[in-house]
Each structure stands twice: as C-alpha cells, then as structure tokens.
N, C-alpha and C. Protein backbone atom coordinates (compact mmCIF):
# COMPACT_ATOMS: atom_id res chain seq x y z
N UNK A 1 -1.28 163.86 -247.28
CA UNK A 1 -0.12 164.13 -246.47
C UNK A 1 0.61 162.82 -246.27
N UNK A 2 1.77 162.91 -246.72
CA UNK A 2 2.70 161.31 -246.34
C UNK A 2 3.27 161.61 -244.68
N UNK A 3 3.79 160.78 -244.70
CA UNK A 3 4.89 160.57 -243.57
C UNK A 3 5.22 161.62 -242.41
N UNK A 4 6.24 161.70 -243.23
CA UNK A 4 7.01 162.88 -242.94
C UNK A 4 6.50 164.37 -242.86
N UNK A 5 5.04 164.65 -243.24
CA UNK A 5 3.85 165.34 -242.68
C UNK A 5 4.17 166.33 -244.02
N UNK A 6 4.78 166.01 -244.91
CA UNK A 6 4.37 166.59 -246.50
C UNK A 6 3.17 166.76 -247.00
N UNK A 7 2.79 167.57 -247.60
CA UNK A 7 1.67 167.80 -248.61
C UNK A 7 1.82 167.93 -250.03
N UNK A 8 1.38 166.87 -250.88
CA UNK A 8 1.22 167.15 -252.34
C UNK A 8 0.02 167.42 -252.68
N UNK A 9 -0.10 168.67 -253.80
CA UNK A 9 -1.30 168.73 -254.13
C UNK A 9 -1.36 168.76 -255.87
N UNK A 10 -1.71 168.26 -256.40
CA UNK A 10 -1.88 168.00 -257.78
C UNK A 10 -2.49 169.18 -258.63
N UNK A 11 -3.79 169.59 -258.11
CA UNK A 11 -4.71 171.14 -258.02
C UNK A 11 -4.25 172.03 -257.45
N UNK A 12 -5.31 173.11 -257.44
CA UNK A 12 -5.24 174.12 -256.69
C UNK A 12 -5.32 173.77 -255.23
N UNK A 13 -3.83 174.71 -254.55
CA UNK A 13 -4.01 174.90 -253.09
C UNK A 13 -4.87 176.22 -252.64
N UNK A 14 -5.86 175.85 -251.84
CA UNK A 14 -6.70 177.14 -251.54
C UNK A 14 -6.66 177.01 -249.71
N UNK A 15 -6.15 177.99 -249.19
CA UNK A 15 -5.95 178.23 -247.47
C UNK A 15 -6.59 178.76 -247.27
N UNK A 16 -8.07 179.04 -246.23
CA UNK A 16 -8.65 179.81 -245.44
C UNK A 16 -8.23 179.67 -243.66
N UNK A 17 -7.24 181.07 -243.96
CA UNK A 17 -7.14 181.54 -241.97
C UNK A 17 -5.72 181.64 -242.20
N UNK A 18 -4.71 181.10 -241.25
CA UNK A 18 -3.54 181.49 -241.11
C UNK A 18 -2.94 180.23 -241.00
N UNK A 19 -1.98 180.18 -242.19
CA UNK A 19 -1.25 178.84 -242.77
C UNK A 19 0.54 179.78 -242.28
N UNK A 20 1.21 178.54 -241.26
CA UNK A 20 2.61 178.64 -240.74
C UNK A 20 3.55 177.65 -241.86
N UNK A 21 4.18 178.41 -242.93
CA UNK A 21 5.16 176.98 -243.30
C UNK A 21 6.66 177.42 -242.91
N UNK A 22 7.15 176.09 -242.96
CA UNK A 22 8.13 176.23 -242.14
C UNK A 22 9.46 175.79 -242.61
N UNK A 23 9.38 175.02 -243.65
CA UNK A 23 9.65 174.88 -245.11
C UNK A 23 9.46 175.39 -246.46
N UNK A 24 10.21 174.57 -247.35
CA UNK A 24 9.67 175.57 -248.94
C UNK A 24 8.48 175.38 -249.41
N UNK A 25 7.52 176.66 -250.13
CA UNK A 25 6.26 176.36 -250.86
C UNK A 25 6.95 175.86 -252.16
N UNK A 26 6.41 175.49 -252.73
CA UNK A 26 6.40 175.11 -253.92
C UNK A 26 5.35 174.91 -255.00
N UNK A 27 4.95 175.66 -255.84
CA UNK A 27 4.06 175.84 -256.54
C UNK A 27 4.05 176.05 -258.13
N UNK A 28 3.17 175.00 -258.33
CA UNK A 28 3.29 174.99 -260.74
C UNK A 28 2.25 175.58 -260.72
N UNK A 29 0.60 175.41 -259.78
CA UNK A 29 -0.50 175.96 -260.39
C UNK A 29 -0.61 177.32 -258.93
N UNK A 30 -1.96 177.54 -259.20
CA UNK A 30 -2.38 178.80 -258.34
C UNK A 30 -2.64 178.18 -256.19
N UNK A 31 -1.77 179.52 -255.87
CA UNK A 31 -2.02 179.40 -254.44
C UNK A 31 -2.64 180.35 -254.10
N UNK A 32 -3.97 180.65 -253.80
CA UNK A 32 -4.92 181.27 -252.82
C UNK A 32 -4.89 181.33 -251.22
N UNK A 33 -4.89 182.46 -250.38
CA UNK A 33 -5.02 182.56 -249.40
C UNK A 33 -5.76 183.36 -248.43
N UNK A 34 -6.79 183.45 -248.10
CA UNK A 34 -7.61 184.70 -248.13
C UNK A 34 -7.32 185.03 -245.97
N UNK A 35 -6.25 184.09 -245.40
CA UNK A 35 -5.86 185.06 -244.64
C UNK A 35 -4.47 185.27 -245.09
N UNK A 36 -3.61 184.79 -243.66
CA UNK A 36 -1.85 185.17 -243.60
C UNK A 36 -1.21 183.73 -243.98
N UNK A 37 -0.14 183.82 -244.73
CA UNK A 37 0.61 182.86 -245.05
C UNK A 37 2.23 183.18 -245.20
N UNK A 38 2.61 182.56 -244.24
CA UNK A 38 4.30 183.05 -244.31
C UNK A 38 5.00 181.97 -244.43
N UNK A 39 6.22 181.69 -244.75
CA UNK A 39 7.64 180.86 -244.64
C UNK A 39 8.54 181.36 -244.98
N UNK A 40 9.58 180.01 -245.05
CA UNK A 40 10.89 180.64 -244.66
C UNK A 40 10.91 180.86 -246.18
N UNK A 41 10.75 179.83 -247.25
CA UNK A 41 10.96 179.97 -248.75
C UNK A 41 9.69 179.57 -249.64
N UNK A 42 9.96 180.17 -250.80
CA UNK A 42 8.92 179.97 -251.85
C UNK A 42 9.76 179.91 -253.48
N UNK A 43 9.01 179.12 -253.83
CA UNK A 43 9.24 178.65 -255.10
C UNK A 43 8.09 178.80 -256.31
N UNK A 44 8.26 179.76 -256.95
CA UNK A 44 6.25 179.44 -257.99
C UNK A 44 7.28 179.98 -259.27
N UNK A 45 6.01 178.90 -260.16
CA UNK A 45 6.91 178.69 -261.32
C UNK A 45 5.55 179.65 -262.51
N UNK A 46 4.84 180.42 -262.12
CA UNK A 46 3.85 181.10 -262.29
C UNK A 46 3.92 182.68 -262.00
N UNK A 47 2.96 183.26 -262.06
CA UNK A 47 3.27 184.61 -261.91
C UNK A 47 2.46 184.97 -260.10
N UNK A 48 3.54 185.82 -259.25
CA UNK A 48 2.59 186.22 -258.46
C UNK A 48 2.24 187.75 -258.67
N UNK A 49 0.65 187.88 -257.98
CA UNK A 49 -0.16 188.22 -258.37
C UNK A 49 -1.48 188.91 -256.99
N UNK A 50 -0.02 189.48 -256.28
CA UNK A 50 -0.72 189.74 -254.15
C UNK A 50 -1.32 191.38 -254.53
N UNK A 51 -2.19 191.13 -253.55
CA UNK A 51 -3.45 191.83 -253.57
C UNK A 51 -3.06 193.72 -253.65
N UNK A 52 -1.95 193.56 -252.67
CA UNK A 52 -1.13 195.14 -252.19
C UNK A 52 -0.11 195.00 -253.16
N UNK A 53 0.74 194.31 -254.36
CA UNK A 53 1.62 194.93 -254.70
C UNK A 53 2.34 194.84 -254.65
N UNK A 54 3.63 195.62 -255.08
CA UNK A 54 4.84 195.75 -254.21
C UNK A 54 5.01 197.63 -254.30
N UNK A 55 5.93 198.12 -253.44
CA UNK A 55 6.17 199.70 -253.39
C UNK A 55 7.45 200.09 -253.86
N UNK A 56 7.74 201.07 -254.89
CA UNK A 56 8.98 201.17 -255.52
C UNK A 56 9.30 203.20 -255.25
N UNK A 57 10.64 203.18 -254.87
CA UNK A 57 10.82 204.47 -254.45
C UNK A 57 11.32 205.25 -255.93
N UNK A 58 10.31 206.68 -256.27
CA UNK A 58 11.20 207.57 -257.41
C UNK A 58 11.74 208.45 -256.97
N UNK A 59 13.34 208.46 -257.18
CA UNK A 59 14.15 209.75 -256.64
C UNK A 59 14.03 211.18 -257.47
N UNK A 60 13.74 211.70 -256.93
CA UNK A 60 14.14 213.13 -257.77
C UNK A 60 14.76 214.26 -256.84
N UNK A 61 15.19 215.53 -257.32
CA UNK A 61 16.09 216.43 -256.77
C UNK A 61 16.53 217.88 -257.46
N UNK A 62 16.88 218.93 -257.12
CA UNK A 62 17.30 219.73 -257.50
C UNK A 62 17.92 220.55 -256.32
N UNK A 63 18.89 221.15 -257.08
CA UNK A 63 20.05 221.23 -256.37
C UNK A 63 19.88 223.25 -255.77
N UNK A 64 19.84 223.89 -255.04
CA UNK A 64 20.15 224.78 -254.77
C UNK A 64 18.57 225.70 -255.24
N UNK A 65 17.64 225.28 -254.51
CA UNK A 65 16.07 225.41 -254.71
C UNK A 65 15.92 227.28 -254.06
N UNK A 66 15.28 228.06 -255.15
CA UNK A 66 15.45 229.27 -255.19
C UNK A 66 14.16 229.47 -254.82
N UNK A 67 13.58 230.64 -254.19
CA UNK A 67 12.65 231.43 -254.22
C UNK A 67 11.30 231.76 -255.28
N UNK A 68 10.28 231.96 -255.01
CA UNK A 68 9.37 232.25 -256.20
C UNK A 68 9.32 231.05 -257.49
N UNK A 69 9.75 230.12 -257.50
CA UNK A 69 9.24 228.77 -257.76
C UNK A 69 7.04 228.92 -257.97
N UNK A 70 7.40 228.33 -259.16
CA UNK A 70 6.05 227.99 -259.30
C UNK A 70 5.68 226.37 -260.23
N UNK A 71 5.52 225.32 -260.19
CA UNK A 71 5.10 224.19 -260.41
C UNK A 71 6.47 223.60 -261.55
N UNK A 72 7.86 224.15 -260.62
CA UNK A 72 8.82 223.34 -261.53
C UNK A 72 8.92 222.02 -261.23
N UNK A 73 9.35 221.50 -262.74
CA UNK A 73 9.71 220.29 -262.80
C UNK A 73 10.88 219.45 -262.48
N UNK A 74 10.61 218.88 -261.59
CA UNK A 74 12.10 218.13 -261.05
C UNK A 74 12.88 217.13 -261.91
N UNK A 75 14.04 216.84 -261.86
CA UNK A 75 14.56 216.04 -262.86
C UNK A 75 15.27 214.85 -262.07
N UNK A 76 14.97 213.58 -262.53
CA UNK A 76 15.40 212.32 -261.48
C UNK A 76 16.43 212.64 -260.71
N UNK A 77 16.59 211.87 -259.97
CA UNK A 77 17.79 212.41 -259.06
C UNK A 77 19.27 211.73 -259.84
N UNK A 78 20.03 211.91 -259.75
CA UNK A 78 21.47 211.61 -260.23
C UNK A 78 21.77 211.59 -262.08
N UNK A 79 20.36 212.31 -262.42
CA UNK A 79 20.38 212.00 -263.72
C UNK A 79 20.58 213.21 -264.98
N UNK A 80 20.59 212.81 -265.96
CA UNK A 80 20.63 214.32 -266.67
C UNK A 80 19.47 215.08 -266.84
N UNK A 81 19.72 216.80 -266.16
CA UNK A 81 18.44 217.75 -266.03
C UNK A 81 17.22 217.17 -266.90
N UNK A 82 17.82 216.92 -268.01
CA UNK A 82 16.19 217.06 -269.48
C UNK A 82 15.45 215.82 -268.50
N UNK A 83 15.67 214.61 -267.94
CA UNK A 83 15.12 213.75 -267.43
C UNK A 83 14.25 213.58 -266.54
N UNK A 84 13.34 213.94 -267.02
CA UNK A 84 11.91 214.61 -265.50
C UNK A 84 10.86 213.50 -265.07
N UNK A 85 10.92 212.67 -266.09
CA UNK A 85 9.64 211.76 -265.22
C UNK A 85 10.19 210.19 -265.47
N UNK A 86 9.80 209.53 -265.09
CA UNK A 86 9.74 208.03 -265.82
C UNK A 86 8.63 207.18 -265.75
N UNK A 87 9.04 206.82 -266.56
CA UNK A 87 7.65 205.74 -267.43
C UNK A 87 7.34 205.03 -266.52
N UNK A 88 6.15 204.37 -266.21
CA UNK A 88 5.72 203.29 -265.23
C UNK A 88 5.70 201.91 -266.33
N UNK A 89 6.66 200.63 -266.03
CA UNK A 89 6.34 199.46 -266.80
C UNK A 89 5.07 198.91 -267.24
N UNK A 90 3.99 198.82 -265.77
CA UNK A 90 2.92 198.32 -265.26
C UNK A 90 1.68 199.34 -264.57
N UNK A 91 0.71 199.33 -264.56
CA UNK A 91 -0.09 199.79 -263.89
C UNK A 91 0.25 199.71 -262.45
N UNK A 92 -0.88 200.80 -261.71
CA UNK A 92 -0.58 201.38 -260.15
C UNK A 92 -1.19 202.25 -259.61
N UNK A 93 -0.64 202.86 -258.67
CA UNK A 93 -1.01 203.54 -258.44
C UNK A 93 0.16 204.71 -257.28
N UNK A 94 -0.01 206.22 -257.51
CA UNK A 94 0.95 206.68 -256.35
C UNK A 94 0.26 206.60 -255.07
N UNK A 95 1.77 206.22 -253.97
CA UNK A 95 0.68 206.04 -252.28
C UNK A 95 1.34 206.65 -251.64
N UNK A 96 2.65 207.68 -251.83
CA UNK A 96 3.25 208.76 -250.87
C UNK A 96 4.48 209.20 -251.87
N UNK A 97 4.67 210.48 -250.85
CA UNK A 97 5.73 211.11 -251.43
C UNK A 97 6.08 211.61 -249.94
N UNK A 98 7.58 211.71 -250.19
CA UNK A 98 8.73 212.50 -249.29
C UNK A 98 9.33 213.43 -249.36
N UNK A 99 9.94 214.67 -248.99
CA UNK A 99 10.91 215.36 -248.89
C UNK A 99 11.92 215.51 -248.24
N UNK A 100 13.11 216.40 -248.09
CA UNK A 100 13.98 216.33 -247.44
C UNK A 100 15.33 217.50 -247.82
N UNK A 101 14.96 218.68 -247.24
CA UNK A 101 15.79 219.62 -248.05
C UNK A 101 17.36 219.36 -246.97
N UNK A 102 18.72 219.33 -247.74
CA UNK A 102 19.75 219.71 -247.40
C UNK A 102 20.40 220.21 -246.07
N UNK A 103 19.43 221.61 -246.23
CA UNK A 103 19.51 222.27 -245.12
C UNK A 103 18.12 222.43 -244.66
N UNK A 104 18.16 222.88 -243.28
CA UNK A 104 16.62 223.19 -242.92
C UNK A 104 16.39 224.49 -243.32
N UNK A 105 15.20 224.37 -243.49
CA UNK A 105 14.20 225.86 -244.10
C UNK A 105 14.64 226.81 -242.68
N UNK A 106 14.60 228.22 -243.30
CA UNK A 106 14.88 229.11 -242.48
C UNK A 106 13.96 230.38 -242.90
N UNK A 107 13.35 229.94 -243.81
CA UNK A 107 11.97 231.11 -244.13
C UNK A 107 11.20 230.67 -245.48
N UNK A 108 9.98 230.76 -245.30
CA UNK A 108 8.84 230.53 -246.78
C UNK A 108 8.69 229.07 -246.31
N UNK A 109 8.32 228.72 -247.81
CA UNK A 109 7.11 227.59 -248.01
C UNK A 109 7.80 227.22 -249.14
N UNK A 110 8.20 225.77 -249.48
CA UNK A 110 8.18 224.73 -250.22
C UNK A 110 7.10 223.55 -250.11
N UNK A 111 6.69 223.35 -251.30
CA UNK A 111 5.45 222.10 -251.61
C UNK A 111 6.28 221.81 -253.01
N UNK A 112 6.09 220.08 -252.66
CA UNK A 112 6.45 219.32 -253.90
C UNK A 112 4.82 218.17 -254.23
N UNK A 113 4.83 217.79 -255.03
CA UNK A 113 3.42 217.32 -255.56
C UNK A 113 3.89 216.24 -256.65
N UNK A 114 3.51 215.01 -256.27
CA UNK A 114 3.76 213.94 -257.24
C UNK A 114 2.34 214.68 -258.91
N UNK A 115 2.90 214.03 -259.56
CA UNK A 115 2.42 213.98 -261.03
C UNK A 115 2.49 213.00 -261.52
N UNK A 116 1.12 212.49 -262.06
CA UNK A 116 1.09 211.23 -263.18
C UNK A 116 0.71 211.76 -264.57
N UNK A 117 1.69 211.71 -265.62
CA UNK A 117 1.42 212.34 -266.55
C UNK A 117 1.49 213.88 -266.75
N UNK A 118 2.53 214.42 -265.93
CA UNK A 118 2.36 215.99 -265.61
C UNK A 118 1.39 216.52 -265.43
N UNK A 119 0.48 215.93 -264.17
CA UNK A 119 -0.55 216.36 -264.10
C UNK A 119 -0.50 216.42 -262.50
N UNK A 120 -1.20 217.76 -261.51
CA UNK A 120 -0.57 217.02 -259.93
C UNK A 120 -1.77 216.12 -259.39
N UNK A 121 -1.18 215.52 -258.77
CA UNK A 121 -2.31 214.37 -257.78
C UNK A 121 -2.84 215.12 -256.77
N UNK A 122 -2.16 215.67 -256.02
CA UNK A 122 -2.95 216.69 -254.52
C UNK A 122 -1.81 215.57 -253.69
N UNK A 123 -1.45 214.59 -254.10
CA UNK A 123 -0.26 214.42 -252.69
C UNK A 123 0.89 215.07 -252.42
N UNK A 124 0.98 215.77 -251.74
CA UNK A 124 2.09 216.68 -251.25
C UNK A 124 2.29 216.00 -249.94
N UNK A 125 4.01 216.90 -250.24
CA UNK A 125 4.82 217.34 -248.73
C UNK A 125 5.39 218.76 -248.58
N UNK A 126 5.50 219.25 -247.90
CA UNK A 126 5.32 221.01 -247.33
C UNK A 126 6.81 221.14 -246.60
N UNK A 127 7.31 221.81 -246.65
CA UNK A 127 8.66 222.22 -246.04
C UNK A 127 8.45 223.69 -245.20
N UNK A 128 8.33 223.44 -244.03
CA UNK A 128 7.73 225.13 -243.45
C UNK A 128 7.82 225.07 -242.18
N UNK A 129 7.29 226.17 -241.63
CA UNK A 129 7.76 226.35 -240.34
C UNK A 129 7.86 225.17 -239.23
N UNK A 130 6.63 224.11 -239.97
CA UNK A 130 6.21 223.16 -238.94
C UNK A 130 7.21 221.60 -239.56
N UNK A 131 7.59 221.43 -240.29
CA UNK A 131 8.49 220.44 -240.87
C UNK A 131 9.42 220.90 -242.06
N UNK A 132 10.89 221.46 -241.10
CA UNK A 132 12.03 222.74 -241.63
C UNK A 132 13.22 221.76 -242.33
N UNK A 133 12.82 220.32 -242.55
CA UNK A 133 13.92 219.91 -243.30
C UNK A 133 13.37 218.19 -243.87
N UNK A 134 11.95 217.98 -243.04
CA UNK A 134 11.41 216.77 -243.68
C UNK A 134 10.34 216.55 -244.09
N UNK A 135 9.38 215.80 -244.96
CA UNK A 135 7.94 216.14 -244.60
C UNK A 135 7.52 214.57 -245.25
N UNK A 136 6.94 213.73 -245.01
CA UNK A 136 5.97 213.00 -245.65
C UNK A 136 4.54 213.13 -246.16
N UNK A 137 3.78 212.51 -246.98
CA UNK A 137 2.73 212.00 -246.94
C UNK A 137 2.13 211.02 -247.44
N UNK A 138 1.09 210.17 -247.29
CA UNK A 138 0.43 208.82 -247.99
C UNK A 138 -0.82 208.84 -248.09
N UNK A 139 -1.05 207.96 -249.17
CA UNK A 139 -2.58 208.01 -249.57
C UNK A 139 -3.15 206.67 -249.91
N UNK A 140 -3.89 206.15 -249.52
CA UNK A 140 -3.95 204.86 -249.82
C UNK A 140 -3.97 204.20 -251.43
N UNK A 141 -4.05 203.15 -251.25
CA UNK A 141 -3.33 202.62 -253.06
C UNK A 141 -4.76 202.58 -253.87
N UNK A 142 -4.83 203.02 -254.85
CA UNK A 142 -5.44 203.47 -255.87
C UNK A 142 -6.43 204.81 -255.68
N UNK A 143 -5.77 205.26 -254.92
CA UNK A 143 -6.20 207.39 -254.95
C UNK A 143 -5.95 207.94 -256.59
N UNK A 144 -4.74 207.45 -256.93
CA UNK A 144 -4.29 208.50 -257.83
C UNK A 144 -3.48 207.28 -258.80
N UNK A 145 -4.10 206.47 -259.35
CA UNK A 145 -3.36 205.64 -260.62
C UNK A 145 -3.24 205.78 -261.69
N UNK A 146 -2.31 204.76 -262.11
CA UNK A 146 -1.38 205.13 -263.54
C UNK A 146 -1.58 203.72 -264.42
N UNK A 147 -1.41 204.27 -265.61
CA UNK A 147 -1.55 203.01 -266.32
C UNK A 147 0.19 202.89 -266.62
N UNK A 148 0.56 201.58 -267.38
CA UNK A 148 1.22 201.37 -267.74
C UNK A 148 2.28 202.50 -269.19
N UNK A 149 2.88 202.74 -268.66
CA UNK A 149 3.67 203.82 -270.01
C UNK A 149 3.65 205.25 -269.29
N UNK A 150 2.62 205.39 -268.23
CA UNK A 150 2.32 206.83 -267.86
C UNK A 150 3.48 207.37 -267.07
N UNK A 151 3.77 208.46 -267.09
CA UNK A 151 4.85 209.24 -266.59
C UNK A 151 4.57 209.65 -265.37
N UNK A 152 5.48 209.27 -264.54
CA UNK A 152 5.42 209.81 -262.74
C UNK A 152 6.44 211.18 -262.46
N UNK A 153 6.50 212.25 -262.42
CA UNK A 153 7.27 212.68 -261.58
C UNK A 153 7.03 214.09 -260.57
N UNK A 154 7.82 214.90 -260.18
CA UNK A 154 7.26 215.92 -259.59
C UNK A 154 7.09 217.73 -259.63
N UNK A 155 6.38 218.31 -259.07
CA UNK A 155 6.23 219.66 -259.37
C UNK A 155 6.43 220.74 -257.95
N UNK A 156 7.67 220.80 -257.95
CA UNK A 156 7.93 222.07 -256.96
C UNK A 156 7.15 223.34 -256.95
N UNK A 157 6.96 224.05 -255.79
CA UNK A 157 6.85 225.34 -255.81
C UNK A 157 6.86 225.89 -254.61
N UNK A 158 7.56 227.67 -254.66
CA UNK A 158 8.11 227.75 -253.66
C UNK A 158 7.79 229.28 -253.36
N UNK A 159 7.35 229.83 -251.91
CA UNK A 159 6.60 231.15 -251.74
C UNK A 159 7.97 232.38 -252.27
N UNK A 160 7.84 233.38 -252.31
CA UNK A 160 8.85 234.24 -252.29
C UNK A 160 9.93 234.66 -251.14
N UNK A 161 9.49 233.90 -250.11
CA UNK A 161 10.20 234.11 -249.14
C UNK A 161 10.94 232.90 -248.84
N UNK A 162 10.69 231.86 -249.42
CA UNK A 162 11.65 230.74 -249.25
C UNK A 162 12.99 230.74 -249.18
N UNK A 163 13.63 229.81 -247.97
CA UNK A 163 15.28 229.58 -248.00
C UNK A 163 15.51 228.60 -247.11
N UNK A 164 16.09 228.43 -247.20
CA UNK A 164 16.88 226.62 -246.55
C UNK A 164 18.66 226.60 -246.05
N UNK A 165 18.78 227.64 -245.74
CA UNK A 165 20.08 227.60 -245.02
C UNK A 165 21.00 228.07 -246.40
N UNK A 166 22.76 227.76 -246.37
CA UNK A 166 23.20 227.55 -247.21
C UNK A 166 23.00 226.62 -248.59
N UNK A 167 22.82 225.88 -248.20
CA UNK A 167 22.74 224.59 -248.91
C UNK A 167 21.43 224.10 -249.55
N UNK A 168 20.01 224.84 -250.13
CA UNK A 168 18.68 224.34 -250.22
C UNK A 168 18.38 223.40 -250.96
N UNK A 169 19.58 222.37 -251.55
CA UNK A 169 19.01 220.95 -251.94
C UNK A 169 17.94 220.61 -251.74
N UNK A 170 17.32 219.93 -252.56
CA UNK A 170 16.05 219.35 -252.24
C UNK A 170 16.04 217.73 -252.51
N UNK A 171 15.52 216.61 -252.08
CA UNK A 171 15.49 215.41 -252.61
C UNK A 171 14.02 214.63 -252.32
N UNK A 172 13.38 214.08 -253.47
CA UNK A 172 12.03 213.90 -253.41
C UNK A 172 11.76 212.85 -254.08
N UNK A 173 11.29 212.12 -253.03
CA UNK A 173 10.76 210.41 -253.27
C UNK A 173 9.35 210.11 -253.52
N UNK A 174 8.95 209.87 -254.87
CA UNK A 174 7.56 209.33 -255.13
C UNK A 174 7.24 207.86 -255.09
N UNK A 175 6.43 207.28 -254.10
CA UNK A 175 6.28 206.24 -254.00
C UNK A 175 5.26 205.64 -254.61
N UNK A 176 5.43 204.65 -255.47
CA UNK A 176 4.58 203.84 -256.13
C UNK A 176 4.23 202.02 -255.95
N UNK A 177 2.86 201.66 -256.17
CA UNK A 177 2.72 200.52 -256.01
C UNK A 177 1.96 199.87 -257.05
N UNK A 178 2.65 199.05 -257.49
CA UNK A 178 2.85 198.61 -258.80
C UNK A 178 2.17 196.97 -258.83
C-alpha cells in the first residue's frame, strides 16, 4: 500500500469478508472474493466469471388466446409467428417465468410452461380465479438447465372455459440465468 492508501498487487487478489471500494478496481489477473465486494467502478481486462450469473428476460406472446388450447407454442413476442424459441448462446439455467394477460380472466384456466428444447420444465404461471390478469413463478438456478444452442421457449394451454375479457392477449416472460 503506498501513500495515498493505494494497493498494487502484481498476483492474485484474494478477499475474505467484506471488501468497501470506493474507487476503481482494476484488474489483468484473477479477483476472488468469497464474501461481498462492491464499488463505485471496475475495470477487468479478463473474463468475469460470478457465481449467480446474470438474468436475461424471454418475451413471448400471442395475441387473442382462445379456449381449449392444449400445449401451444408461443412465438417471441414482436416477432414473426414461425419464431418460437431461441437459442441460448451459453449454458444456464431457467429460474422463472411470468404472465400477464391483456385483459383479466373472466372464466377457465390458462397455464403457460417454460420449455428447454420443447420440452416443459414444470415451471409455470396459472391465470385463474386466484391471479385474473398476473401470475409469477421461480425456481432456483439450476432446476431446469440448458446447454448452450438449446432452445427456450413456451407452451400454453387453456381449459374450455377460458376468457379474458375483450382483449385475451397474453405476454410471457422466461427468465434465464446465464
């Protein structure tokens, strides 16, 4: 430590407990921290490589969601119909999905179900008597992972009595952590 209460380190910086900076990190080789480490800025000329990830939202949607639905396929949101899943760059895993119909439900049952690989995970959100226009759910990170290239998207289905006002838009967020 010089002077001015700087630290150079030539090696590896390794922190055990809770490191305050208050200034820029700056880093060529590996920084380890096995508690909390915050500042205002960071600089690494390396890859990071944190334990949780980061979380990336997939939109999907369909527009005017009908009755008697059984495990359709949603198509990204703003995109062209044929477009149903997308590729994951990197490995992951899914850790929630959302809903959010248009209008609120006014009779039946909607369930949407993330898919890795058109296949369902069991994470759902439910649109029904008890949550008539929103629904979440989460699962912790690596329940249901994906490798790299694998296809994420989702699978509607809907009782015979389903309806959602005028308007039964649907819009459905698969969350991934990558």
């Amino acid at each position: 430590m010089d002077t001015d209460g700087n630290v150079t380190c030539g090696g590896n910086l390794s922190v055990t407990g809770t490191s305050t900076l208050t200034g820029a990190i700056s880093a060529g080789g590996a920084v380890a921290a096995t508690g909390a480490v915050s500042g205002t800025d960071g600089t690494f000329t390396g890859d990071i490589d944190g334990a949780g990830g980061f979380r990336m939202p997939i939109l999907f949607s369909q527009d005017d969601v009908t009755a008697s639905q059984t495990d359709t396929v949603l198509a990204l949101h703003g995109g062209d119909a044929a477009l149903v899943n997308l590729p994951m760059y990197r490995a992951g895993s899914v850790v929630g999905i959302s809903a959010w119909t248009e209008g609120a439900r006014t009779g039946g049952t909607c369930t949407v179900d993330a898919t890795v690989g058109g296949t369902k995970t069991g994470l759902t959100a439910v649109i029904d008597d008890t949550n008539t226009q929103v629904n979440s759910s989460s699962q912790a990170k690596d329940t249901d992972t994906f490798a790299a290239d694998d296809l994420i998207g989702v699978k509607l289905t809907t009782d015979g009595t389903w309806a959602a006002g005028v308007t039964p838009s649907i819009i459905v967020c698969v969350w991934v952590e990558c």
